[in-house]
C-alpha atoms as a PDB file:
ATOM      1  CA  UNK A   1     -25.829   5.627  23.518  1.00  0.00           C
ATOM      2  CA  UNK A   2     -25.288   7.197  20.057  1.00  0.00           C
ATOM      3  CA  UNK A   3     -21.706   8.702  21.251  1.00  0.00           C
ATOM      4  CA  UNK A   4     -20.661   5.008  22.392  1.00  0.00           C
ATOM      5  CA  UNK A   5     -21.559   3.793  18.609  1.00  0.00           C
ATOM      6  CA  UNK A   6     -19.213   6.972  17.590  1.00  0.00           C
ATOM      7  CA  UNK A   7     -16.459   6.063  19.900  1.00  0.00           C
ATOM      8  CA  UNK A   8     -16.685   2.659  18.866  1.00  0.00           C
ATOM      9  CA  UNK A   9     -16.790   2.843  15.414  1.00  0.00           C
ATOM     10  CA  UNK A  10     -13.676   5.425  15.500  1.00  0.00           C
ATOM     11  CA  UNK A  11     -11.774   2.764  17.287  1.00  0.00           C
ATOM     12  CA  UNK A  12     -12.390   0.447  14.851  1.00  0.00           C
ATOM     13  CA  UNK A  13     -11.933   2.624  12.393  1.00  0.00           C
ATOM     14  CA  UNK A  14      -8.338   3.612  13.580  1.00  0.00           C
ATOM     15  CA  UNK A  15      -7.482  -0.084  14.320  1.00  0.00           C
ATOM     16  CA  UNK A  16      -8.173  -0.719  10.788  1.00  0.00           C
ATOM     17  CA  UNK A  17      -6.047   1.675   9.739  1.00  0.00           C
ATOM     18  CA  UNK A  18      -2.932   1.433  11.466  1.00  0.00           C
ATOM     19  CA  UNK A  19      -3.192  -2.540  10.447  1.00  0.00           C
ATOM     20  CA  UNK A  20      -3.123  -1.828   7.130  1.00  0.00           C
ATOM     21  CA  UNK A  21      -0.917   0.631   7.225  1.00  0.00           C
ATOM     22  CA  UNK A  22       1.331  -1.474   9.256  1.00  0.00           C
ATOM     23  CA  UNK A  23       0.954  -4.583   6.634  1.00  0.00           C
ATOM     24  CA  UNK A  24       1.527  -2.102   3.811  1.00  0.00           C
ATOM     25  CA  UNK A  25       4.828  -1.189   5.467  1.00  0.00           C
ATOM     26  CA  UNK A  26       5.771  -4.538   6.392  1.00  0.00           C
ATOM     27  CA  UNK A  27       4.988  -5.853   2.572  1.00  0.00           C
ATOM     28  CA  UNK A  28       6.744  -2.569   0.852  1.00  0.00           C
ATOM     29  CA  UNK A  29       9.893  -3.458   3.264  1.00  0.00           C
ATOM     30  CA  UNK A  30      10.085  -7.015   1.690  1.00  0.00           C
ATOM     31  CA  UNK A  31       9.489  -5.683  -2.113  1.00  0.00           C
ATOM     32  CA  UNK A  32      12.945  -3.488  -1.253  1.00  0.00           C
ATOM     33  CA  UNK A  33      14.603  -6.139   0.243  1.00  0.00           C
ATOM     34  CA  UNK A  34      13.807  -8.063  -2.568  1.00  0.00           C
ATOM     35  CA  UNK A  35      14.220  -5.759  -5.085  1.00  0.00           C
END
């Protein structure tokens, strides 16, 4: 049970991530474009 709240929460965790890395990129992109 406690290794399914681990796996879990590491998804989420790495879900998180990549989204904001992804809308980091995506805004950064449109600053250059802009810029």
């Amino acid at each position: 049970m406690i290794s399914l709240l681990i796996a879990v929460f590491s998804l989420v965790t790495i879900l998180s991530s990549a989204g904001l890395l992804w809308f980091w990129l995506v805004r950064k992109d449109d600053g250059s474009v802009s810029d």
